[in-house]
N, C-alpha and C. Protein backbone atom coordinates (compact mmCIF):
# COMPACT_ATOMS: atom_id res chain seq x y z
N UNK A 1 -35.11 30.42 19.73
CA UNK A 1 -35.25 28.97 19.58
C UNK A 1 -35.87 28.66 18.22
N UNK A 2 -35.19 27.64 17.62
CA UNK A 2 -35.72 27.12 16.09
C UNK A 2 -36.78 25.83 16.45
N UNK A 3 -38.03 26.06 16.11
CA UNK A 3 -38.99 24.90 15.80
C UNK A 3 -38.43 23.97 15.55
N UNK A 4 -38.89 22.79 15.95
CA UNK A 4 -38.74 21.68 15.22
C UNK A 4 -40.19 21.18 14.81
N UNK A 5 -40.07 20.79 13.37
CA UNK A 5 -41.13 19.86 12.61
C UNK A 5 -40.70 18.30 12.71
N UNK A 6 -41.56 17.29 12.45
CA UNK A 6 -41.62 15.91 12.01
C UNK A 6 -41.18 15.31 12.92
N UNK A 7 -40.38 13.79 13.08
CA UNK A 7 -40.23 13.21 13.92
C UNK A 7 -39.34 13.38 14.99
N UNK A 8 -39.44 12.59 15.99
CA UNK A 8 -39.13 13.28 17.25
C UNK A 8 -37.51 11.97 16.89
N UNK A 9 -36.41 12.85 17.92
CA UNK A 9 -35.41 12.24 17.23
C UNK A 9 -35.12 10.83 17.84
N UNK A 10 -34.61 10.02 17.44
CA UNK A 10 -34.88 8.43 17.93
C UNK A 10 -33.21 8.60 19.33
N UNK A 11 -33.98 7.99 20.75
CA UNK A 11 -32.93 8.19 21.54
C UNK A 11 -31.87 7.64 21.74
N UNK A 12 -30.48 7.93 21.48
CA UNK A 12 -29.11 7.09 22.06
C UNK A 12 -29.03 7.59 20.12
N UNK A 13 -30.10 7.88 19.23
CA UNK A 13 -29.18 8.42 17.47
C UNK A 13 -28.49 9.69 17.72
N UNK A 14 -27.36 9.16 17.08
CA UNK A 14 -26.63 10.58 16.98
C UNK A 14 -26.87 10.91 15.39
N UNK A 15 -27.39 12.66 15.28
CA UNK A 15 -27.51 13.18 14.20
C UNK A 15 -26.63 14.55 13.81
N UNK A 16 -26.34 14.35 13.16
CA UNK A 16 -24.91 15.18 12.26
C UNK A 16 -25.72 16.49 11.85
N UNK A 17 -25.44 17.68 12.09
CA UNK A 17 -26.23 18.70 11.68
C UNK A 17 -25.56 18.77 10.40
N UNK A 18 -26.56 19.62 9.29
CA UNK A 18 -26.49 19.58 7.97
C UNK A 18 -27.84 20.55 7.65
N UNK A 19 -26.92 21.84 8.00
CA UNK A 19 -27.91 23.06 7.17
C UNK A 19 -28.37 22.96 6.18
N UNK A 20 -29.04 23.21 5.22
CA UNK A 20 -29.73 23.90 4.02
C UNK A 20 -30.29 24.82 3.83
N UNK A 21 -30.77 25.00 2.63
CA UNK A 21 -31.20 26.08 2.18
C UNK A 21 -32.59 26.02 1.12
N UNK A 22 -33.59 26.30 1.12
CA UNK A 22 -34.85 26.12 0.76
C UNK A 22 -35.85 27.20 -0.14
N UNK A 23 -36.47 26.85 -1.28
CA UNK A 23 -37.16 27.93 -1.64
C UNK A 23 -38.53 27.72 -1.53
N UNK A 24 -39.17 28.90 -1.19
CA UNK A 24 -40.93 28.85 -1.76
C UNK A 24 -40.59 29.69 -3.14
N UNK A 25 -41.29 29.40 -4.31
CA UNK A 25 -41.02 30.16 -5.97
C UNK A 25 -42.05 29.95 -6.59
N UNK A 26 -43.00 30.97 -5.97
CA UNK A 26 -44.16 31.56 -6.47
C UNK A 26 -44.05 32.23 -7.87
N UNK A 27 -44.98 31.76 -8.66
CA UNK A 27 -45.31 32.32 -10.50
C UNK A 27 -46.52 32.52 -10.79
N UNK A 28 -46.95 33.39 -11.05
CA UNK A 28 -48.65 33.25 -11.86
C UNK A 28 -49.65 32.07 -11.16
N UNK A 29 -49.59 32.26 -9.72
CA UNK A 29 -50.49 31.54 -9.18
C UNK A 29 -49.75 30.37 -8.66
N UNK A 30 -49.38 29.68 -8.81
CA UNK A 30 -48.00 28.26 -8.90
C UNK A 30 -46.95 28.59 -8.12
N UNK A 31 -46.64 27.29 -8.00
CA UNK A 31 -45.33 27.53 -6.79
C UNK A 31 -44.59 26.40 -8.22
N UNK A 32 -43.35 26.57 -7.81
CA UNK A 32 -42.24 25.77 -8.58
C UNK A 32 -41.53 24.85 -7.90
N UNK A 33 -41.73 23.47 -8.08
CA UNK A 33 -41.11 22.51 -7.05
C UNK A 33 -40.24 21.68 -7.22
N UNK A 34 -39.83 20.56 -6.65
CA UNK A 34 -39.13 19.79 -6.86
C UNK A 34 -39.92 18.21 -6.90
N UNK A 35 -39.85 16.81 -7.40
CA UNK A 35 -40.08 15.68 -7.22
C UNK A 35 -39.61 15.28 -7.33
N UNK A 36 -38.88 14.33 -6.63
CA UNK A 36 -37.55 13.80 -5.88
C UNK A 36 -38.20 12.44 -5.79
N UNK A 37 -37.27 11.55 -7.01
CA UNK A 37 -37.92 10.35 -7.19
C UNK A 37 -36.85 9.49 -6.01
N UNK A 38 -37.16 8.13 -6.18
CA UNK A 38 -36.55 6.96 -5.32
C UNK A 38 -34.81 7.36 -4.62
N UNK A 39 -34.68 7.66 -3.35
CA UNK A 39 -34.97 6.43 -2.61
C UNK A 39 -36.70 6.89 -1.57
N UNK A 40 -37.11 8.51 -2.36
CA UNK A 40 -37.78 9.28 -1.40
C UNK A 40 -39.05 9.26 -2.16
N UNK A 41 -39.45 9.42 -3.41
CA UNK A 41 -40.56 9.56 -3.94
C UNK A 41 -41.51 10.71 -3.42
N UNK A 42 -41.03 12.07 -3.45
CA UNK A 42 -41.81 12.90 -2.35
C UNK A 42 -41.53 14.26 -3.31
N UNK A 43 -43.12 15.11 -2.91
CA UNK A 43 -43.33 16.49 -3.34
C UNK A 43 -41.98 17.25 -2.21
N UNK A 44 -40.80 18.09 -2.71
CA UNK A 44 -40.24 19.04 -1.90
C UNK A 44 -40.02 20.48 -2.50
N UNK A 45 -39.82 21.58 -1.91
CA UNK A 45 -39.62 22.97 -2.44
C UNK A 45 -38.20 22.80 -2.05
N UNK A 46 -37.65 22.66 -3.57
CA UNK A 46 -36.09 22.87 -4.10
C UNK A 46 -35.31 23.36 -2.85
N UNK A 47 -34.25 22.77 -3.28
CA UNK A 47 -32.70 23.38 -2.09
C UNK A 47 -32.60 22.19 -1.34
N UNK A 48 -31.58 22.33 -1.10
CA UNK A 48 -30.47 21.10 -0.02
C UNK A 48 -29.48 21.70 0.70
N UNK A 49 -28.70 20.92 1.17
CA UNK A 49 -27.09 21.07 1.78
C UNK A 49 -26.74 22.52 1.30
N UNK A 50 -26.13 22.93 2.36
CA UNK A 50 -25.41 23.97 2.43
C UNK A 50 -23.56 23.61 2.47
N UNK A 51 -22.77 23.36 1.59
CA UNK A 51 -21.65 22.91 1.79
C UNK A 51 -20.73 23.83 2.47
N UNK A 52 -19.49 22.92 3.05
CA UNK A 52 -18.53 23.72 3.56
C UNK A 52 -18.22 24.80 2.93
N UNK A 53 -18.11 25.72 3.82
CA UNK A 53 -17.30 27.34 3.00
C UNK A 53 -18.51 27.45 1.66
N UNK A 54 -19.66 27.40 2.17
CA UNK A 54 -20.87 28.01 1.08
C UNK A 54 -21.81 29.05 2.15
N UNK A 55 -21.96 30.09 1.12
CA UNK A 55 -23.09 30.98 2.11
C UNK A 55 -24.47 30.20 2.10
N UNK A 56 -25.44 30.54 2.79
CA UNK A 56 -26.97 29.63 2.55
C UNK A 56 -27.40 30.47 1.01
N UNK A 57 -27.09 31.47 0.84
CA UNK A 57 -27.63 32.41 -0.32
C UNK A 57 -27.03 31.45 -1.79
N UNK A 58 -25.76 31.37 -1.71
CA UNK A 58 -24.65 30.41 -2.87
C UNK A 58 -25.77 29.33 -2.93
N UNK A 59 -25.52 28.61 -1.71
CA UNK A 59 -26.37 27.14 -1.80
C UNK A 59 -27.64 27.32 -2.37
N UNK A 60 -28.37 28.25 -1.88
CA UNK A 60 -30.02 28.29 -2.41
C UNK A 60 -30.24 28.39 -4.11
N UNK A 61 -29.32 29.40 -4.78
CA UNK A 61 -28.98 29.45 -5.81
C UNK A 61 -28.63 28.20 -6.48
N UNK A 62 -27.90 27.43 -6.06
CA UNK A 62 -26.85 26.25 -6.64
C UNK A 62 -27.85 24.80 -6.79
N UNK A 63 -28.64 25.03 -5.51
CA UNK A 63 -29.18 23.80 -5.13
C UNK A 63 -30.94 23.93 -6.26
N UNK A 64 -31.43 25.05 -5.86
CA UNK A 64 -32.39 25.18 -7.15
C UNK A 64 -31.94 24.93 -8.40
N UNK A 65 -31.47 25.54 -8.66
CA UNK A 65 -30.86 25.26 -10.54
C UNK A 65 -30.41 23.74 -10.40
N UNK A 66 -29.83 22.81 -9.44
CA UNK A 66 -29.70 21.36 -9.96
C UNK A 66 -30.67 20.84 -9.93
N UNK A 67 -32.02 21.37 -8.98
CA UNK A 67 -33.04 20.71 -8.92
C UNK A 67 -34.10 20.72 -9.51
N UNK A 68 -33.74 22.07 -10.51
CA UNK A 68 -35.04 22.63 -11.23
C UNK A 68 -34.77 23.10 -12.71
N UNK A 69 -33.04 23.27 -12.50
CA UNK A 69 -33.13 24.13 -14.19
C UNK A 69 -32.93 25.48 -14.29
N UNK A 70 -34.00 25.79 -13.25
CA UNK A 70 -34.41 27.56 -13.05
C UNK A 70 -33.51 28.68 -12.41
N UNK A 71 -33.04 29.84 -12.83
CA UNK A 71 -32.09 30.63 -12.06
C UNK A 71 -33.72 31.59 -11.34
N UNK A 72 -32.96 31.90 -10.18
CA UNK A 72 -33.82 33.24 -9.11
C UNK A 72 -33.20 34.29 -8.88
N UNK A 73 -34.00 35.22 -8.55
CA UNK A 73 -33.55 36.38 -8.04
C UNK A 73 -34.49 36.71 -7.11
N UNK A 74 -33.85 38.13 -6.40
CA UNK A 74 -34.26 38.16 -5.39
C UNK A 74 -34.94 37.05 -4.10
N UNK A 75 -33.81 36.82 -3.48
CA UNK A 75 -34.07 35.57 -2.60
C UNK A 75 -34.54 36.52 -1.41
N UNK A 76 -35.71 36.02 0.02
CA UNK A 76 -35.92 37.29 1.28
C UNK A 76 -35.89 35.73 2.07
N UNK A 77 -34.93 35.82 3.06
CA UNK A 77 -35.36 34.63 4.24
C UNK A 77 -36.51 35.05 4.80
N UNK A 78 -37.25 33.70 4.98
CA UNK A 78 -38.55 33.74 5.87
C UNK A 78 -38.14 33.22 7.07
N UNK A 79 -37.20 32.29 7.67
CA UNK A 79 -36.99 31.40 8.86
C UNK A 79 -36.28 29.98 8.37
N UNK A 80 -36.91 29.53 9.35
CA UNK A 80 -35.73 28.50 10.25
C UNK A 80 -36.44 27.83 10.60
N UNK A 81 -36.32 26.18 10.39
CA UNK A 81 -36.88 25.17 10.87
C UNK A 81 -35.93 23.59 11.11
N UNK A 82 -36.16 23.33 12.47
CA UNK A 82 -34.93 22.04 12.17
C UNK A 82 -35.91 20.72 12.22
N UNK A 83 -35.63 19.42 11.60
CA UNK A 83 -36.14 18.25 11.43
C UNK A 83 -35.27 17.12 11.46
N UNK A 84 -35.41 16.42 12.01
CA UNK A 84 -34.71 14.93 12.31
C UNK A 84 -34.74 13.80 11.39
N UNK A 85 -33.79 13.24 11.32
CA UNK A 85 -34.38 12.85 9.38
C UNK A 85 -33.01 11.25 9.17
N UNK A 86 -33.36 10.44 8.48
CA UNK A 86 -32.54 9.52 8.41
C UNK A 86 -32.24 10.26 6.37
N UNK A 87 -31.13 10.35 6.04
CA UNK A 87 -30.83 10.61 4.88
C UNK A 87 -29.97 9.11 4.12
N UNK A 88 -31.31 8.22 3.71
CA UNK A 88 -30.77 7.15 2.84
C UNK A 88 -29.53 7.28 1.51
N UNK A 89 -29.73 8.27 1.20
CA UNK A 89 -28.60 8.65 -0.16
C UNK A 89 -27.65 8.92 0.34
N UNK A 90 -27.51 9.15 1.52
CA UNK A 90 -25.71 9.47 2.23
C UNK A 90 -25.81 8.40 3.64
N UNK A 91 -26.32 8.12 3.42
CA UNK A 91 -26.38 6.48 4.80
C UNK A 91 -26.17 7.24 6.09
N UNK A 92 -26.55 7.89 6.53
CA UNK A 92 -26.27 8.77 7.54
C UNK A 92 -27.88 9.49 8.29
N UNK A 93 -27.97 9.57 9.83
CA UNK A 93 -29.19 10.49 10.37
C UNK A 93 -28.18 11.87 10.24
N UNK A 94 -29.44 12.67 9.89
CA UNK A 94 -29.19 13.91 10.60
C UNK A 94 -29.88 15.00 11.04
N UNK A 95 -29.59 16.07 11.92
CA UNK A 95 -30.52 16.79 11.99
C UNK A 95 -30.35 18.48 11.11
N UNK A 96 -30.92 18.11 9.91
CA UNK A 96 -31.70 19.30 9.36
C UNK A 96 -31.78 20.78 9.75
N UNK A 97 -30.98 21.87 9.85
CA UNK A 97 -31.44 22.87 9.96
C UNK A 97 -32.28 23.52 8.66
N UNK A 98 -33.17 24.05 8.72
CA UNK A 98 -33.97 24.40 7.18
C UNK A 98 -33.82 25.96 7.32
N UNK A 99 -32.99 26.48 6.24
CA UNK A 99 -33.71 28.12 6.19
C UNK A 99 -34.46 27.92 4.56
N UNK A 100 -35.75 28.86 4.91
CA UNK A 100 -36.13 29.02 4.13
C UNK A 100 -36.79 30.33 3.58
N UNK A 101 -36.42 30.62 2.20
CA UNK A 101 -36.46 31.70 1.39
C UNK A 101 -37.71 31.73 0.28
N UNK A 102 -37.57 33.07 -0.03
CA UNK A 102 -39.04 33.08 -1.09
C UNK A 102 -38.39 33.67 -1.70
N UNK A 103 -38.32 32.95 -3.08
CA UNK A 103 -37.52 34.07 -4.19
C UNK A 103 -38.29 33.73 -5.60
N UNK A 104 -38.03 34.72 -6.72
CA UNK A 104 -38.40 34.61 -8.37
C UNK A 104 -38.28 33.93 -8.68
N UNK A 105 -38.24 32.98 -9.04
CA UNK A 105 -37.74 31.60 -10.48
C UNK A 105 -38.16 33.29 -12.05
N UNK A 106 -36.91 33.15 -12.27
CA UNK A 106 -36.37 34.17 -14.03
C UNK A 106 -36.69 33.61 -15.04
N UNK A 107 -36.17 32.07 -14.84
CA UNK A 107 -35.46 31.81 -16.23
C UNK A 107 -35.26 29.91 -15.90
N UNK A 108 -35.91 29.06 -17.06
CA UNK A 108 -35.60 27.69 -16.92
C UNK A 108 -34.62 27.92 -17.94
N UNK A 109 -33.00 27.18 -17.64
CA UNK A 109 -31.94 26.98 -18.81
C UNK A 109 -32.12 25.80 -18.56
N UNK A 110 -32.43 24.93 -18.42
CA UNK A 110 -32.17 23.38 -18.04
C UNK A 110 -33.10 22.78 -17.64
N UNK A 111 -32.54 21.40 -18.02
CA UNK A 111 -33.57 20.40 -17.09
C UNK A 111 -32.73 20.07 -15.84
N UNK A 112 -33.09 19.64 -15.04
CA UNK A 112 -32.34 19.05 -13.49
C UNK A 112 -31.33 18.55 -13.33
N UNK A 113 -30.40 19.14 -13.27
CA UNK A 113 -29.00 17.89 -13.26
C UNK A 113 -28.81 17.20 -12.17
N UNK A 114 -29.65 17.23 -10.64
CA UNK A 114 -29.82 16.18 -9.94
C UNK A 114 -30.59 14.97 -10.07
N UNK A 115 -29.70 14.01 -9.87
CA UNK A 115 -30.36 12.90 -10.21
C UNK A 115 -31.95 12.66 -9.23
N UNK A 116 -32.85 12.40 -10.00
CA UNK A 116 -34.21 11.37 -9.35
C UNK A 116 -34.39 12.73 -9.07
N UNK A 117 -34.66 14.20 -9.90
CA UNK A 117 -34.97 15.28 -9.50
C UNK A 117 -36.20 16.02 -10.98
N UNK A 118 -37.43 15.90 -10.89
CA UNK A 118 -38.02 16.59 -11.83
C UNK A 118 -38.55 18.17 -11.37
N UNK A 119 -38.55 18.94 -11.89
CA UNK A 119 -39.21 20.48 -11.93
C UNK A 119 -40.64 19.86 -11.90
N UNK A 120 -41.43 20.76 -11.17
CA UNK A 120 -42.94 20.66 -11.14
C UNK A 120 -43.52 22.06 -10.99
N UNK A 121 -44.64 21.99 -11.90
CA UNK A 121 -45.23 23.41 -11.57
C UNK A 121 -46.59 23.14 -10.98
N UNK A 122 -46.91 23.69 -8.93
CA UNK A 122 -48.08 22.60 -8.59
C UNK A 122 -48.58 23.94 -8.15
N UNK A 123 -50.26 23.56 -7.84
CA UNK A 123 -51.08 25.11 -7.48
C UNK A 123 -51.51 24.67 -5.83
N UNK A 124 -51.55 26.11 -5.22
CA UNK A 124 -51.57 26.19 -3.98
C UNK A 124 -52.10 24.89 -3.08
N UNK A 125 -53.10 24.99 -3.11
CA UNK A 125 -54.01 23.49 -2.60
C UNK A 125 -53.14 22.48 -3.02
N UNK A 126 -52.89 21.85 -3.96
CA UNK A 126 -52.10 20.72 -4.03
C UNK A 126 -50.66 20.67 -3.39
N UNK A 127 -49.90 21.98 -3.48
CA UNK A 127 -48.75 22.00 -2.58
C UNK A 127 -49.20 22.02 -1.30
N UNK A 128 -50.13 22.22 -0.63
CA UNK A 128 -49.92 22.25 0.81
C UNK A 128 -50.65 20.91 1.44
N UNK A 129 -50.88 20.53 0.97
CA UNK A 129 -51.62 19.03 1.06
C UNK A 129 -50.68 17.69 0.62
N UNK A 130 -49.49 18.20 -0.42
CA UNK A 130 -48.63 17.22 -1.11
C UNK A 130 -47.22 17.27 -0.37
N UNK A 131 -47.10 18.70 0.30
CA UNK A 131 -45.44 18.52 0.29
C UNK A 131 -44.54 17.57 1.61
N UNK A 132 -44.02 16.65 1.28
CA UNK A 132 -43.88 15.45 2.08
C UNK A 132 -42.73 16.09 3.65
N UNK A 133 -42.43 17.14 3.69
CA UNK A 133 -42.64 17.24 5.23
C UNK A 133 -43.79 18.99 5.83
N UNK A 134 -43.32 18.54 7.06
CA UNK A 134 -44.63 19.61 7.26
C UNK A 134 -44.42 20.71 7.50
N UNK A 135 -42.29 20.55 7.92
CA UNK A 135 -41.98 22.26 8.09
C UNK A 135 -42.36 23.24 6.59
N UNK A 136 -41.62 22.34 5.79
CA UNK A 136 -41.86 23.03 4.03
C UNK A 136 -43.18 23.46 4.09
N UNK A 137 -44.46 22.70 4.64
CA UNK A 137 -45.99 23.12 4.38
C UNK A 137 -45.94 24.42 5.15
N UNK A 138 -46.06 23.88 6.70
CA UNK A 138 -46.12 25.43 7.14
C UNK A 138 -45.19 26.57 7.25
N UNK A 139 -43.97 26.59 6.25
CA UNK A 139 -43.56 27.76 5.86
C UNK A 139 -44.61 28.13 4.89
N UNK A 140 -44.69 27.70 3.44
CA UNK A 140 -46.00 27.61 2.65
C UNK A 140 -47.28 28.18 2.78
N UNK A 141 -47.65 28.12 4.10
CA UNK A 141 -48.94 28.21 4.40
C UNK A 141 -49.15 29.49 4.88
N UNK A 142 -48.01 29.90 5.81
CA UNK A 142 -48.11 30.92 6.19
C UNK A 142 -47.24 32.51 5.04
N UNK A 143 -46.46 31.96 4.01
CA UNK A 143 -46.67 32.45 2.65
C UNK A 143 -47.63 32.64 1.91
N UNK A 144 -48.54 31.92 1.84
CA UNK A 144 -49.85 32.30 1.11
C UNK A 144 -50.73 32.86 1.74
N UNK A 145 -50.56 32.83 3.15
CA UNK A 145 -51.86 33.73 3.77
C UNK A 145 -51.67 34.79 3.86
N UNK A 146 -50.04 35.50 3.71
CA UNK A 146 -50.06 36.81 3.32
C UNK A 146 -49.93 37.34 2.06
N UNK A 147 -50.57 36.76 1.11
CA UNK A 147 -50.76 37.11 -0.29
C UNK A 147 -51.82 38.10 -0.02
C-alpha cells in the first residue's frame, strides 16, 4: 500500500491519476530545488509528469533539467507517495502518484526552460520547513537522517 500525504480527496471528485517522478539532489551540504512561481508560488524538489510511453527514470531526467538546468546521474528510488491535488495549470484534479529518487545534480547547462520555474540552492533546515507539500518533506527527512 502507497501512503497518502496532504489533503483528503474531496467526495463525488473524480481524480485522474498522473504519475511522476521526483528528486532529492543533495551537494555540499544543499539540496537543489525547484521555485515554482504563480499559479503555485511554492518551494518543490524538481520532477513532474511522467508522460505516455516515458519510463519514471526518462521523466526524472527530463523533468529536472526543465526545471533546473542541471543534468544527474545516478538516480536510486526511495518510494512512493500518492497526494490529491487540484492542478490549476491543466484545469484538472488529480491524484498524484509520487516516486521519488535521490540522485547527483553533475552539471548546470541552463537556466529552466519551464516556465514560472527558478533553480534554488536551499540548506537542510530551510528545505524541510519550506517544501510546500509534506510527502516531498518526509521523503527529505527521512534522507537526511540517514546521512
Amino acid at each position: 500500500m502507497i501512503r497518502r500525504y496532504g489533503d483528503t480527496p474531496k467526495s463525488g471528485q473524480l481524480y485522474g491519476l498522473r504519475p511522476g517522478a521526483y528528486a532529492i539532489l543533495p551537494r555540499n551540504g544543499a539540496f537543489l530545488m525547484t521555485w515554482q512561481g504563480s499559479p503555485h508560488d511554492e518551494l518543490q524538489l524538481p520532477g513532474g509528469g511522467i508522460d505516455s510511453g516515458e519510463s519514471p527514470l526518462r521523466a526524472l531526467h527530463r523533468e529536472v533539467f526543465e526545471e533546473t538546468g542541471w543534468i544527474i546521474a545516478r538516480p536510486r528510488r526511495l518510494g512512493a507517495f500518492r497526494r490529491f491535488t487540484y492542478m490549476p495549470e491543466y484545469k484538472r484534479y488529480a491524484e498524484k502518484l509520487c516516486h521519488i529518487y535521490m540522485a547527483h545534480p553533475v552539471l548546470r547547462l541552463d537556466q529552466p526552460s519551464e516556465i514560472n520555474h527558478t533553480a534554488v540552492w536551499v540548506d537542510q533546515k530551510t528545505a524541510l520547513k519550506s517544501l510546500a507539500n509534506i510527502g516531498d518533506a518526509v521523503f527529505l527527512a527521512k534522507y537526511i537522517s540517514q546521512l
